[in-house]
N, C-alpha and C. Protein backbone atom coordinates (compact mmCIF):
# COMPACT_ATOMS: atom_id res chain seq x y z
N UNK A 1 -116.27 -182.54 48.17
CA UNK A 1 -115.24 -182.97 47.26
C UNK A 1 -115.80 -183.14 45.84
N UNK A 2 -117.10 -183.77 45.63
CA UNK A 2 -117.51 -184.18 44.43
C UNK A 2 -118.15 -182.55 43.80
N UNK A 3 -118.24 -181.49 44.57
CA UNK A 3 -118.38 -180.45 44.12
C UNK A 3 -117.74 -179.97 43.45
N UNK A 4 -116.37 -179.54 44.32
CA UNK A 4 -115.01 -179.01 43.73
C UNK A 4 -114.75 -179.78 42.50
N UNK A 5 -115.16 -181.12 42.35
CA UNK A 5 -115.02 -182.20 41.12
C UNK A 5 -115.44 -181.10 39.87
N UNK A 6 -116.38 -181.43 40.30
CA UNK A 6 -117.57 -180.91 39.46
C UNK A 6 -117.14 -179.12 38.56
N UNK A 7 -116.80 -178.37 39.48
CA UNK A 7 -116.33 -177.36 39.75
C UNK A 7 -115.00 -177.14 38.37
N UNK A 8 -114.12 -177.98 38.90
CA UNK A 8 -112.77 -177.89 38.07
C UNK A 8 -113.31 -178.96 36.66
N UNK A 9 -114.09 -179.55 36.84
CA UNK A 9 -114.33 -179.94 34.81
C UNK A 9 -114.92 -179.30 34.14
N UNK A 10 -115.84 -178.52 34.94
CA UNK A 10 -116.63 -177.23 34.10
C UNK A 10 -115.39 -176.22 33.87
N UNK A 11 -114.65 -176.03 34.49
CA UNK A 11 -113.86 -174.92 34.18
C UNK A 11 -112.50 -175.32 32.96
N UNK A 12 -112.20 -176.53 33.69
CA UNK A 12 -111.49 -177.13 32.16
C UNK A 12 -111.98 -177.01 30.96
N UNK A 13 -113.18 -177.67 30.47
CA UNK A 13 -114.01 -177.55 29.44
C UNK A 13 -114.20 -175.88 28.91
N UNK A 14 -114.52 -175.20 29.58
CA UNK A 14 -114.32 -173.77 28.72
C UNK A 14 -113.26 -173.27 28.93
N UNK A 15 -111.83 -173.66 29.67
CA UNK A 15 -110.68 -173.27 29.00
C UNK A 15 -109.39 -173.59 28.66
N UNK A 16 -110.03 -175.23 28.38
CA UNK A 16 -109.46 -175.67 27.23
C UNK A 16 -109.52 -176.18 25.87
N UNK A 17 -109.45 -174.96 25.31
CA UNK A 17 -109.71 -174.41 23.74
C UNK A 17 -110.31 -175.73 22.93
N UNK A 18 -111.15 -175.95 23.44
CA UNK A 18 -112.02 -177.04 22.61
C UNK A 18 -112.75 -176.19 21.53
N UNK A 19 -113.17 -175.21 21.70
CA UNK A 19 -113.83 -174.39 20.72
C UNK A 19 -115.65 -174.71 20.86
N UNK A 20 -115.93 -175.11 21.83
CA UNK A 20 -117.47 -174.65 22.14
C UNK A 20 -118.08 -173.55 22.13
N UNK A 21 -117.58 -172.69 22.73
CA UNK A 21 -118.04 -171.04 22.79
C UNK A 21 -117.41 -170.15 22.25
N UNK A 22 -116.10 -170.92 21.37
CA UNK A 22 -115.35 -169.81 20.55
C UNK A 22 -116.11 -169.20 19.34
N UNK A 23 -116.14 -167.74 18.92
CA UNK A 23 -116.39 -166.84 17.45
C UNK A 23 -115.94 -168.02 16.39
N UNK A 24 -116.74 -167.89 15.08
CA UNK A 24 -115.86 -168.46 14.34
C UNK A 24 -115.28 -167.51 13.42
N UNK A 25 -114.10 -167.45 13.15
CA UNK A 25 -113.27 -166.57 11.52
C UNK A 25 -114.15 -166.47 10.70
N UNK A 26 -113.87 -165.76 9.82
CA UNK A 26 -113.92 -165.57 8.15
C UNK A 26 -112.91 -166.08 7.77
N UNK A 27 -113.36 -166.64 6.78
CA UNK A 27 -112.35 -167.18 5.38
C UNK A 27 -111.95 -166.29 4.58
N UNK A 28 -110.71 -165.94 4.33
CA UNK A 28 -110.10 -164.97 3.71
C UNK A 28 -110.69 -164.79 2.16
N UNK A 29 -110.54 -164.10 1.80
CA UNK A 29 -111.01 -163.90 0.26
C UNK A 29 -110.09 -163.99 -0.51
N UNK A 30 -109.90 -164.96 -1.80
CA UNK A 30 -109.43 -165.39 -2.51
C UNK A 30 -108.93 -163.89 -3.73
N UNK A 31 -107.79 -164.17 -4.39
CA UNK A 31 -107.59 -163.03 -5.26
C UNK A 31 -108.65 -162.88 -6.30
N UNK A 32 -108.50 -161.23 -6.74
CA UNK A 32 -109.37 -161.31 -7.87
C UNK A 32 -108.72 -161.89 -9.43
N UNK A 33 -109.63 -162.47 -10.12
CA UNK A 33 -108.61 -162.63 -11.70
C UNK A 33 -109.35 -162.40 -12.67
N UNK A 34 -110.12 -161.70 -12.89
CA UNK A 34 -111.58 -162.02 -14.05
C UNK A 34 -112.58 -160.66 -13.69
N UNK A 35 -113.58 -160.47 -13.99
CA UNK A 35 -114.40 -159.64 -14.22
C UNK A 35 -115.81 -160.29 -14.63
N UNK A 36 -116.75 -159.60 -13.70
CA UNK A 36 -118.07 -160.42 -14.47
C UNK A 36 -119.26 -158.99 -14.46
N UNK A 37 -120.09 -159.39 -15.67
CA UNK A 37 -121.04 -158.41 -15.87
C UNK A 37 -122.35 -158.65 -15.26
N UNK A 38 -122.88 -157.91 -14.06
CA UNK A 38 -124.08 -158.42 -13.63
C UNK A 38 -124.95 -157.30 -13.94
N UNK A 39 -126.18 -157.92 -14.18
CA UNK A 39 -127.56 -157.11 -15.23
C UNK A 39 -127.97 -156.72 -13.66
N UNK A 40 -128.52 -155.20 -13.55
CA UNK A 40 -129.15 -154.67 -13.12
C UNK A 40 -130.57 -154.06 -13.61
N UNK A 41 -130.57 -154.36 -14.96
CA UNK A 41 -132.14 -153.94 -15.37
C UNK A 41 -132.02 -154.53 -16.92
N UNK A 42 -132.73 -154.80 -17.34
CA UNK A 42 -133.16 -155.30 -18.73
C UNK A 42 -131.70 -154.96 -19.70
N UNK A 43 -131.74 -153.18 -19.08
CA UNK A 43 -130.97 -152.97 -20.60
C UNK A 43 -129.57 -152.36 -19.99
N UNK A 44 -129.10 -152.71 -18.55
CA UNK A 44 -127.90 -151.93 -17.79
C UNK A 44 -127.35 -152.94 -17.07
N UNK A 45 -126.16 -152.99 -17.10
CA UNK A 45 -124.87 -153.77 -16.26
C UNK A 45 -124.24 -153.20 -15.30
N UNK A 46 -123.30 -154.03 -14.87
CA UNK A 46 -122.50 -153.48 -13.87
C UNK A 46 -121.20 -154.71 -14.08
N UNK A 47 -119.91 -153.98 -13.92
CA UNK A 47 -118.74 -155.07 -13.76
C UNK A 47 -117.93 -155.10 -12.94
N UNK A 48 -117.81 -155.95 -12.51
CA UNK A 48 -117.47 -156.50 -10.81
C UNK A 48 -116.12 -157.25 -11.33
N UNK A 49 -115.12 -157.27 -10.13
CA UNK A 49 -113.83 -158.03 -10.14
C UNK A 49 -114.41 -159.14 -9.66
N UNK A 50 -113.77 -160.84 -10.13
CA UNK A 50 -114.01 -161.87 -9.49
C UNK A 50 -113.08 -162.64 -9.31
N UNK A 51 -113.02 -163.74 -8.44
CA UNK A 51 -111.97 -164.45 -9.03
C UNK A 51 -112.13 -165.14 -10.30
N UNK A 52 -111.12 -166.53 -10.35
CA UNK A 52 -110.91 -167.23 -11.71
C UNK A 52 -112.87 -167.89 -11.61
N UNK A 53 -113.10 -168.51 -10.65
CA UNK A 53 -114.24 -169.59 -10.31
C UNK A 53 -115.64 -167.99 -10.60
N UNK A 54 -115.45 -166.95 -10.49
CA UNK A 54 -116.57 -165.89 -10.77
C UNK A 54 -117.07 -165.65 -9.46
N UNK A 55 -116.58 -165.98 -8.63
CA UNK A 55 -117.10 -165.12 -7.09
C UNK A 55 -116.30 -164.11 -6.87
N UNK A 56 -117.94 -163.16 -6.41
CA UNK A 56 -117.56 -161.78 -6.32
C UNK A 56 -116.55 -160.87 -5.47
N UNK A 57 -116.61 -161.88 -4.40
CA UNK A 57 -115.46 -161.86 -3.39
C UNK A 57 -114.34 -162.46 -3.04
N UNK A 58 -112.98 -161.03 -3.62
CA UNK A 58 -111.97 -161.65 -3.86
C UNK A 58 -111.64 -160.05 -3.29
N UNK A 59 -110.11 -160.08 -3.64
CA UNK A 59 -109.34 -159.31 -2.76
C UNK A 59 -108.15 -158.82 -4.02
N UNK A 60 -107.70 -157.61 -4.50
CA UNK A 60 -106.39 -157.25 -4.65
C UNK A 60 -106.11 -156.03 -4.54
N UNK A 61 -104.62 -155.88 -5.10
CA UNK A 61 -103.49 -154.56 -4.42
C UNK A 61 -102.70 -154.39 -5.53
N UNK A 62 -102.23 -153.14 -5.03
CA UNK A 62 -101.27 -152.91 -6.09
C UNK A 62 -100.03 -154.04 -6.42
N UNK A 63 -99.93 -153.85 -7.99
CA UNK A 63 -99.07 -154.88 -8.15
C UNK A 63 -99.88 -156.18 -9.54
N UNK A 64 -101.14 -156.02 -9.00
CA UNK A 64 -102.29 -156.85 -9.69
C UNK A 64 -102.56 -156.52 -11.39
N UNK A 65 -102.34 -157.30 -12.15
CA UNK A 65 -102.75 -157.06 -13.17
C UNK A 65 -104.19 -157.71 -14.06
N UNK A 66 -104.74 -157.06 -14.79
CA UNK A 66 -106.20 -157.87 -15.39
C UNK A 66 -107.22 -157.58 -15.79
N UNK A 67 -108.13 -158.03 -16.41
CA UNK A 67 -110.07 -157.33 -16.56
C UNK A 67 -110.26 -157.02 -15.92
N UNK A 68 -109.87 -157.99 -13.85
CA UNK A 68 -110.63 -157.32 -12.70
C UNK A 68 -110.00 -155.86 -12.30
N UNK A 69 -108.76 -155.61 -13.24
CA UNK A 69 -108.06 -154.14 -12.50
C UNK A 69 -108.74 -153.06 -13.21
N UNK A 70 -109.00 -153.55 -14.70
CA UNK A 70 -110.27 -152.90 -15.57
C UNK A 70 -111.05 -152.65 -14.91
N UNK A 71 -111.80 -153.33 -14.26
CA UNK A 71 -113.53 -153.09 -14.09
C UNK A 71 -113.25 -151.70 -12.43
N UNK A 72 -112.30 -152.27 -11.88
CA UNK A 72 -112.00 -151.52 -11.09
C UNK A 72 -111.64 -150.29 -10.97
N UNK A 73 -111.12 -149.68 -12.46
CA UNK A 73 -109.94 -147.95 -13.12
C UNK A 73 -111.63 -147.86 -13.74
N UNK A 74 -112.43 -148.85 -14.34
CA UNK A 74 -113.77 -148.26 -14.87
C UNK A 74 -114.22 -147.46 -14.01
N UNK A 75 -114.87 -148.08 -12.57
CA UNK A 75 -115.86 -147.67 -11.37
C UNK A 75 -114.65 -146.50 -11.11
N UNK A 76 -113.18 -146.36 -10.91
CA UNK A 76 -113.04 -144.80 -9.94
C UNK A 76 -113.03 -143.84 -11.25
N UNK A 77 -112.94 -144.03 -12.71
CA UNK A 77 -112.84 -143.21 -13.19
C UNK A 77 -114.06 -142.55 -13.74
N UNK A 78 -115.31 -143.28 -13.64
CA UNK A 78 -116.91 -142.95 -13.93
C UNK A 78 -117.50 -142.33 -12.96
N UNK A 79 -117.43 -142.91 -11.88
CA UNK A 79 -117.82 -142.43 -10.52
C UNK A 79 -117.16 -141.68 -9.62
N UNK A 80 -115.79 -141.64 -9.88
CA UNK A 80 -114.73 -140.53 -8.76
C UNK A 80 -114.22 -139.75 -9.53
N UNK A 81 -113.93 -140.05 -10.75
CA UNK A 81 -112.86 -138.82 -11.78
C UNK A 81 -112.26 -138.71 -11.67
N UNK A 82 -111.45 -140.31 -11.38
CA UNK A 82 -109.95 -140.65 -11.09
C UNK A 82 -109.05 -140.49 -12.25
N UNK A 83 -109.99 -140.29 -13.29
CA UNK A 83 -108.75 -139.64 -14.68
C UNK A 83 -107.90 -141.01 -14.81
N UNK A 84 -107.87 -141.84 -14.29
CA UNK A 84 -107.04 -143.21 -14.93
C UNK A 84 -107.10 -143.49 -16.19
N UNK A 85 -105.79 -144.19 -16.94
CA UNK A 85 -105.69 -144.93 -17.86
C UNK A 85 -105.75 -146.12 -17.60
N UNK A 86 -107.10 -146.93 -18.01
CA UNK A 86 -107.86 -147.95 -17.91
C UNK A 86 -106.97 -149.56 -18.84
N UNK A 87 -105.76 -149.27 -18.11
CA UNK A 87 -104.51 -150.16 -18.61
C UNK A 87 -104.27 -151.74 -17.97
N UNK A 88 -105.47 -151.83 -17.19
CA UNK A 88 -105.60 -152.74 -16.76
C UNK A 88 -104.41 -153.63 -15.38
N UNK A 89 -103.63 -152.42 -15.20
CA UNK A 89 -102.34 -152.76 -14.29
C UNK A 89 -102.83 -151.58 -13.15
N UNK A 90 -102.50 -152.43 -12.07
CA UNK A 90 -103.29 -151.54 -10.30
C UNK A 90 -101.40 -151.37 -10.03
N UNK A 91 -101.31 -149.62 -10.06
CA UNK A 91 -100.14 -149.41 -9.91
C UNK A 91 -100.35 -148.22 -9.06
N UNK A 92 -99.31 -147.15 -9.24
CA UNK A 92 -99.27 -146.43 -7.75
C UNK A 92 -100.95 -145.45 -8.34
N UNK A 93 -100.80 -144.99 -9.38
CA UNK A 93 -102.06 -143.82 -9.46
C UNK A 93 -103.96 -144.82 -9.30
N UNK A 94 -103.82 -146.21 -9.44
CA UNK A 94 -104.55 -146.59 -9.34
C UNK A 94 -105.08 -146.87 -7.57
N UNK A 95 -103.93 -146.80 -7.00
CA UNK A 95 -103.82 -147.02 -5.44
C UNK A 95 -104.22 -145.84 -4.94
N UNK A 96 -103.78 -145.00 -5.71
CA UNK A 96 -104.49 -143.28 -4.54
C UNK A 96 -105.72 -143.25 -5.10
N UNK A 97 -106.14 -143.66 -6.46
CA UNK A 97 -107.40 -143.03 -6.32
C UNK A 97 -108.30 -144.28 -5.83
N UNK A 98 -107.84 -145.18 -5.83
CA UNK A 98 -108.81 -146.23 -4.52
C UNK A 98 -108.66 -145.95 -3.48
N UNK A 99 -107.53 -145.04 -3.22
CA UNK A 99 -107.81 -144.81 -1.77
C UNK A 99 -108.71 -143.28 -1.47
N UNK A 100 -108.68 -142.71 -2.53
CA UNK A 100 -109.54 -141.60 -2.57
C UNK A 100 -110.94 -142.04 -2.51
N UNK A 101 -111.42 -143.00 -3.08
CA UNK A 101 -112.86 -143.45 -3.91
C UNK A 101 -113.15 -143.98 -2.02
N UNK A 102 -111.80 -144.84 -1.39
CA UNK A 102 -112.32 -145.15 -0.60
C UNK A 102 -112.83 -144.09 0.58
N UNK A 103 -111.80 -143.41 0.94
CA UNK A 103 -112.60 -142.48 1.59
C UNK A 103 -113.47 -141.45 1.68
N UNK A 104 -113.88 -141.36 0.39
CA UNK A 104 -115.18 -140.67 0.01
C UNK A 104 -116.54 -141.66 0.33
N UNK A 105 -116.30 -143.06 0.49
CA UNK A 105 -116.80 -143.83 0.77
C UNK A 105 -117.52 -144.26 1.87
N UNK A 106 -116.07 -143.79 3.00
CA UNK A 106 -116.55 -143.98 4.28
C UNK A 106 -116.08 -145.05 4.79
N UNK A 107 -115.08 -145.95 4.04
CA UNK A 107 -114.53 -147.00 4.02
C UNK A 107 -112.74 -147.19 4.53
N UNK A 108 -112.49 -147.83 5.37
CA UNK A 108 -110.83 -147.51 5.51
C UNK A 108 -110.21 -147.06 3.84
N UNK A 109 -109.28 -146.28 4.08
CA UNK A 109 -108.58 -145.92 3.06
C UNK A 109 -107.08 -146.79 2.50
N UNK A 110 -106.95 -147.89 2.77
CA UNK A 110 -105.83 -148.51 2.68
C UNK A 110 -105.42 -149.01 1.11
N UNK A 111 -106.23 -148.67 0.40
CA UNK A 111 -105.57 -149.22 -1.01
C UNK A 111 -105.56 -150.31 -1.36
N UNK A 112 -106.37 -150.97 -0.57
CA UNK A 112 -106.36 -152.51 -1.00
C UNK A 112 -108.48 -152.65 -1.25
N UNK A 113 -108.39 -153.29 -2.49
CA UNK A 113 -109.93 -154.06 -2.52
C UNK A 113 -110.53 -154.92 -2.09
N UNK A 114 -111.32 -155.25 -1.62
CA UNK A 114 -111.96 -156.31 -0.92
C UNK A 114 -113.34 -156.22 -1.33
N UNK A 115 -113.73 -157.07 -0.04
CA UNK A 115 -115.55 -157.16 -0.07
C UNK A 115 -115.88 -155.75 0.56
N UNK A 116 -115.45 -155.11 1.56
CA UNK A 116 -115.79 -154.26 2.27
C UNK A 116 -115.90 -152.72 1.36
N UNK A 117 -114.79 -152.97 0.41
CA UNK A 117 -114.49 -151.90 -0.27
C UNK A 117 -115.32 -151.91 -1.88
N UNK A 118 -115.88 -152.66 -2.62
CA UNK A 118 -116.93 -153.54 -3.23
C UNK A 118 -118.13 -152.86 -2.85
N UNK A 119 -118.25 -153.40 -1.48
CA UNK A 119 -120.04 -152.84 -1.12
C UNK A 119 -120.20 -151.74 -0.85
N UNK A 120 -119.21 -150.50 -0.25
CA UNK A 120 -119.09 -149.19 -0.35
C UNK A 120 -118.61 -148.48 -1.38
N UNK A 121 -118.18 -148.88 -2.63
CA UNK A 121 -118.07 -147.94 -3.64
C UNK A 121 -119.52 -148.14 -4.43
N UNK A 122 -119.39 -146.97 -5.42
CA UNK A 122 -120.34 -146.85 -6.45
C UNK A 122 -120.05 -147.59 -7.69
N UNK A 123 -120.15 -148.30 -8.96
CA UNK A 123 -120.36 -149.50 -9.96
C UNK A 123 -121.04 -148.28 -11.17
N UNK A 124 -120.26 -148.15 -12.01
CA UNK A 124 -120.94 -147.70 -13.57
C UNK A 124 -121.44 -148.73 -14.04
N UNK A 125 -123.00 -148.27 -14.62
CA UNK A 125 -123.87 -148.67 -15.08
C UNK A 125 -123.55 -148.43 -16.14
N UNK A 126 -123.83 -149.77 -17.09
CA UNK A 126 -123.29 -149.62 -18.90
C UNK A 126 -124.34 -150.19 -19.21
N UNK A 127 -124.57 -149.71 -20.68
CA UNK A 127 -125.99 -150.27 -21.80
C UNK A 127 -125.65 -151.83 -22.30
N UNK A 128 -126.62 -152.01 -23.18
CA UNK A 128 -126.31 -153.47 -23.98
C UNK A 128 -124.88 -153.13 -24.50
N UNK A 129 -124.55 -151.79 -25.27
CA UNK A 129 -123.69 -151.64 -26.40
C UNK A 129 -122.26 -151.65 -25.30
N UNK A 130 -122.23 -151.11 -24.11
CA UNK A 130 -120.89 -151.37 -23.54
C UNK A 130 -120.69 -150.17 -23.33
N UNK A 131 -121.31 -149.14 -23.40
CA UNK A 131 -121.52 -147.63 -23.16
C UNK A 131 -121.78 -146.90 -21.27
N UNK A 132 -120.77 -146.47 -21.11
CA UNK A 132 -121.40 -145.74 -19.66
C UNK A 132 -122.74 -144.92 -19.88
N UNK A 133 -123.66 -144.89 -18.61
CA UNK A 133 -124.66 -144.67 -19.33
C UNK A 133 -124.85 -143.32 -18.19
N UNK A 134 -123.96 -143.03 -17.54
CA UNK A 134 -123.51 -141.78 -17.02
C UNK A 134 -124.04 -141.84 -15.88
N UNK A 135 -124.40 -143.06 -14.92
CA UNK A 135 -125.21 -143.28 -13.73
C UNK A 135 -124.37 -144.21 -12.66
N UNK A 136 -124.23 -144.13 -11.67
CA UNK A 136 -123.39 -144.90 -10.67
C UNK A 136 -123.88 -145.63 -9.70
N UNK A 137 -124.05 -146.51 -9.05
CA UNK A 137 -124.80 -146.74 -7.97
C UNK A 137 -124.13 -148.33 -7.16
N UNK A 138 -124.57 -148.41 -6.06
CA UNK A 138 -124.09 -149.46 -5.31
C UNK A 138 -124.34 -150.54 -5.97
N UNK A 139 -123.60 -151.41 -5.87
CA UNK A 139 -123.81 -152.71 -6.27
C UNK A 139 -125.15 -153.75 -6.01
């Protein structure tokens, strides 16, 4: 009897969702609103979407307007030859060619930015003066 006891509290305990052995989530990524310039060498940058707080991981879609939609029409039009007008609004031509950039990438193609889509594209490299310096590379 004190087995079967034994038996049915062990089995309660892992399944009822106490969360001992559960995965934990990810925390969703916050929108992008801002743009930040990170130095890759003395005299070369790179500009990344961020949010408002400057973390790099944030998330947007068409519809989005801003510096971060800038830095974003920068990287597909330096690095993919997405031919965008760098208008700072993520609208339908900005959505195909993220979704182009993405699957040249290797990355789902869904049109939306993230972290995932961030660490698989390529980032134009600019001088002190703000100049593409005609070089692309991962972040």
């Amino acid at each position: 009897m004190k087995l079967k006891l034994a038996s049915l509290g062990a089995a309660t305990l892992m399944f009822s969702g106490l969360g001992l052995i559960a995965p934990s989530t990810a925390t969703a990524a916050t929108s992008c609103a801002s743009n930040v310039a990170i130095w890759k060498t003395e005299s070369t940058y790179i500009q990344l979407p961020t949010t408002s707080g400057g973390n790099i991981t944030c998330e947007m879609s068409q519809g989005a307007q801003g510096p971060h939609v800038r830095a974003l029409q920068n990287a597909l039009n330096n690095c993919y030859g997405a031919g965008l007008d760098a208008d700072t609004i993520f609208g339908t031509k900005t959505y195909n060619a993220l979704r182009d950039a993405q699957a040249e990438a290797g990355t789902g193609d869904d049109g939306i930015y993230g972290p995932l889509t961030r660490d698989a594209l390529e980032w134009p490299r600019f001088n002190k003066s703000g100049y593409f310096t005609g070089y692309c590379a991962k972040r």
